[in-house]
Protein backbone atom coordinates (compact mmCIF):
# COMPACT_ATOMS: atom_id res chain seq x y z
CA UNK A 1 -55.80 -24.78 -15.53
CA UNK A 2 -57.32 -24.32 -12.03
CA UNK A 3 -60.79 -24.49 -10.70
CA UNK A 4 -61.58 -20.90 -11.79
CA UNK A 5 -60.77 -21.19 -15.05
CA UNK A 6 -62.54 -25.02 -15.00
CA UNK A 7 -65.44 -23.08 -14.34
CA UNK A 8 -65.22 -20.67 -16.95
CA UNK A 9 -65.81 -23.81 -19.38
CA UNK A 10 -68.60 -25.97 -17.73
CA UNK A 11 -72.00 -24.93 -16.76
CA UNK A 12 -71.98 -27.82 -13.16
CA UNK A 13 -71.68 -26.43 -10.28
CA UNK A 14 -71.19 -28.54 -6.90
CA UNK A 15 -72.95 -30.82 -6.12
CA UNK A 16 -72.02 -32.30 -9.75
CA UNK A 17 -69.17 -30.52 -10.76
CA UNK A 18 -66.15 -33.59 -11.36
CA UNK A 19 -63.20 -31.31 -12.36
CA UNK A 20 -61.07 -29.56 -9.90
CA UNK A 21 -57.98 -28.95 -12.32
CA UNK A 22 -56.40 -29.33 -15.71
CA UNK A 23 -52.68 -30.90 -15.64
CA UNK A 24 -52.66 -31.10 -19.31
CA UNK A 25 -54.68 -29.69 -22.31
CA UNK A 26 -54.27 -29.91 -25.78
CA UNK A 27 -57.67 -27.63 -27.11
CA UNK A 28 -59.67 -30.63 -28.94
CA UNK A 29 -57.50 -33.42 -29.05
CA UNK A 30 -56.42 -34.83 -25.35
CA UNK A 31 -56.65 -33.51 -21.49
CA UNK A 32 -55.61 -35.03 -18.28
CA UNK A 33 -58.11 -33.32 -15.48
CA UNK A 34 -58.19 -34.55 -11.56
CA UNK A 35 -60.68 -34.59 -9.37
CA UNK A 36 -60.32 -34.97 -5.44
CA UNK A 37 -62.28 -37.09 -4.25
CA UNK A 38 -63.53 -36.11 -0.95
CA UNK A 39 -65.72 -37.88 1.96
CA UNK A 40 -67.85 -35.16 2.38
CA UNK A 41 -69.40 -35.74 -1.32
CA UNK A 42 -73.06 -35.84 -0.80
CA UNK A 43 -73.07 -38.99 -2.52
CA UNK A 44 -71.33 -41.03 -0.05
CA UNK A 45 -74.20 -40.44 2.34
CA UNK A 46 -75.95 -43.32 0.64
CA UNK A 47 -73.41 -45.11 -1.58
CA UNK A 48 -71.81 -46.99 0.64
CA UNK A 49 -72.71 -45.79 4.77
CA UNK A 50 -69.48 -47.12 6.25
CA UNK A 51 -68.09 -48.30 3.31
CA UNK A 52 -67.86 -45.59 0.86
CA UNK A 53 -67.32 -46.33 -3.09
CA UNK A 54 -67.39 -43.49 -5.43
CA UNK A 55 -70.53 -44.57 -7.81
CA UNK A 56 -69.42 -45.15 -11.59
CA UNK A 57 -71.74 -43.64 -13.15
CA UNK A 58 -70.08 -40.32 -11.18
CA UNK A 59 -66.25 -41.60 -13.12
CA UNK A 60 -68.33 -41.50 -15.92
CA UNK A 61 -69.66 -38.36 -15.84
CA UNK A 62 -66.14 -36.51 -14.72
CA UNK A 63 -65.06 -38.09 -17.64
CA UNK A 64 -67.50 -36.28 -19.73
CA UNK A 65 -66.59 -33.14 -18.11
CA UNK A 66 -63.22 -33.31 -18.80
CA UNK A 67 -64.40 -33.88 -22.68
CA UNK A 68 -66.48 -31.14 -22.48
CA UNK A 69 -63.21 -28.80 -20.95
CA UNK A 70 -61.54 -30.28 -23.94
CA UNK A 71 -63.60 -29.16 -26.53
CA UNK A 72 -64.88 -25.94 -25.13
CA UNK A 73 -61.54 -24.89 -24.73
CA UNK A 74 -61.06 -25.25 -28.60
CA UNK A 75 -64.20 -22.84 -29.24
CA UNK A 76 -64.06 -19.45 -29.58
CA UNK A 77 -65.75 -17.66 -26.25
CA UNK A 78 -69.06 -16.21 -28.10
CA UNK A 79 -69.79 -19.50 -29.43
CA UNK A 80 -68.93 -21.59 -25.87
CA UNK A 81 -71.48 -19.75 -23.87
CA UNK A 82 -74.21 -20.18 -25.98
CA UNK A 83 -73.67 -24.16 -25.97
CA UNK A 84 -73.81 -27.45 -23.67
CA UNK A 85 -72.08 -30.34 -23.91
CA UNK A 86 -74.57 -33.44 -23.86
CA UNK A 87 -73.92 -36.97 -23.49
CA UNK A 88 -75.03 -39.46 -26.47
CA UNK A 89 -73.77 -42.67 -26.06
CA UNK A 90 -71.28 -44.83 -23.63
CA UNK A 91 -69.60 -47.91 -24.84
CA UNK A 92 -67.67 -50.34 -23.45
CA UNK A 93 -67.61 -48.85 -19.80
CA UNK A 94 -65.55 -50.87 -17.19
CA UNK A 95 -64.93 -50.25 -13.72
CA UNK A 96 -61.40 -52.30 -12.15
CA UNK A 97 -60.80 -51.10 -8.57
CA UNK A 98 -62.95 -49.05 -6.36
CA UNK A 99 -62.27 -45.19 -5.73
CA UNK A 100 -62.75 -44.08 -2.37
CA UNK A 101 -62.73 -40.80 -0.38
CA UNK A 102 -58.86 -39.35 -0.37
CA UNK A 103 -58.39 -40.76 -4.00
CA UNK A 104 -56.99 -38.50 -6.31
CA UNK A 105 -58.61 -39.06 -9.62
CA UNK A 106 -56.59 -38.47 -13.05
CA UNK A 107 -58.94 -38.66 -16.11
CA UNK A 108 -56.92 -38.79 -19.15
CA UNK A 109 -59.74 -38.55 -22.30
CA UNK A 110 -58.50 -38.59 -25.92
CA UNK A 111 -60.64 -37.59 -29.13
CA UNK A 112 -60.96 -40.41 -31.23
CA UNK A 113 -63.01 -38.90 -34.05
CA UNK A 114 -65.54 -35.76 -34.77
CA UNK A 115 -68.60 -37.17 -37.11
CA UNK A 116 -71.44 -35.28 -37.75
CA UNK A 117 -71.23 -33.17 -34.50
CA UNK A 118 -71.15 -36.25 -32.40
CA UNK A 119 -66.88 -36.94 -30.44
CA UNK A 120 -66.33 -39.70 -29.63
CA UNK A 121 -63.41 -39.70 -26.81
CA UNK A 122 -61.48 -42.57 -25.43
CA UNK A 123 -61.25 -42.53 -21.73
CA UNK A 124 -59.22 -43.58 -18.75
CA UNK A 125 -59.55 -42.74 -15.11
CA UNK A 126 -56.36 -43.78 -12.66
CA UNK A 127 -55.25 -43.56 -9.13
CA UNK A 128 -51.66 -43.03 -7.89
CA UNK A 129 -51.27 -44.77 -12.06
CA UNK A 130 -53.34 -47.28 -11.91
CA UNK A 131 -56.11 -47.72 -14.30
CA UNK A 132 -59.54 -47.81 -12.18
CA UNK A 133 -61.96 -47.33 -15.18
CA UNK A 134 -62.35 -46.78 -18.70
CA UNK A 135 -64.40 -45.87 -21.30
CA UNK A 136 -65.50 -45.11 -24.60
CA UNK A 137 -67.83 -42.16 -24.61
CA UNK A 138 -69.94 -39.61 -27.09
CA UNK A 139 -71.04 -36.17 -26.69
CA UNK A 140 -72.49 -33.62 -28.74
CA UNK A 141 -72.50 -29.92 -28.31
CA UNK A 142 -75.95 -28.00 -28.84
CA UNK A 143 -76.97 -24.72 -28.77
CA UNK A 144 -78.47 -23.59 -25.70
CA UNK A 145 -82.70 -23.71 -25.61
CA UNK A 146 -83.61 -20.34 -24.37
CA UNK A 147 -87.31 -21.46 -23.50
C-alpha cells in the first residue's frame, strides 16, 4: 500500500501523519507500516537542537495509525468515512533505543482482541530489526460529530 492509498484510510495529514507505506496487511488482524523518519520533521526543531531523538509519544502515535490502517481497511468504504479512530488507553509502553533522523521505522501492530468496540493491538516498532519500542495500545472507532 503506498502513501496515496495510506491516505485514503486516515484523516492526518503532515505535520502528524506517521505512515508512509504498508509492507504487509492482513484487513483487521496484523500490518507492518514504515515510516521515514526524516530531519526536517518539525518536531526535531525542539526535541533535541543538535541532538535529535524522535519523541515517543510520536512511535506511539504511528503506531496507532497503523491500527487505525488496519481496521479501516477491514470496513466497508461508506462506513470508513463517516468514522475516526480514537485512542483509549496505552499500556505497558517502553521505549529501548533512540530513533533518529534517517531511521527507517517498521511498526508491526497485531489485534489482540475486539470487546465492546474497544481493540486492543499489540505493538512493536524496529529499526534495521531491532526492537526500539513496544506497546500495548486501545482504540475505538466513533462516528464522526458533525457539529
Amino acid at each position: 500500500m503506498d502513501i496515496y492509498e495510506v491516505l485514503e484510510y486516515l484523516p492526518q495529514r503532515y505535520p502528524i501523519l506517521m505512515i508512509d507505506k504498508v509492507k504487509e496487511c492482513d484487513p483487521g488482524k496484523r500490518i507492518v507500516a514504515i515510516k521515514n523518519v526524516s530531519a526536517n520533521e518539525p518536531q526535531f526543531l525542539g526535541h533535541f537542537p543538535g541532538r535529535p531523538i524522535m519523541p515517543g509519544v510520536l512511535i506511539l502515535e504511528a503506531m496507532a495509525q497503523a491500527a487505525g490502517v488496519m481496521v479501516f481497511s477491514a470496513m466497508d468504504r461508506p462506513q470508513m468515512e463517516h468514522s475516526l479512530y480514537y485512542y483509549v488507553g496505552i499500556d505497558n509502553a517502553r521505549f529501548k533505543k533512540p530513533v533518529v533522523p534517517g531511521d527507517v521505522l517498521e511498526l508491526e501492530v497485531t489485534l489482540d482482541r475486539q470487546l465492546r468496540g474497544i481493540g486492543k493491538f499489540n505493538c512493536v516498532a524496529r529499526v534495521d530489526g531491532q526492537t526500539v519500542a513496544e506497546a500495548t495500545i486501545m482504540c475505538t472507532v466513533r462516528p464522526v460529530d458533525h457539529r
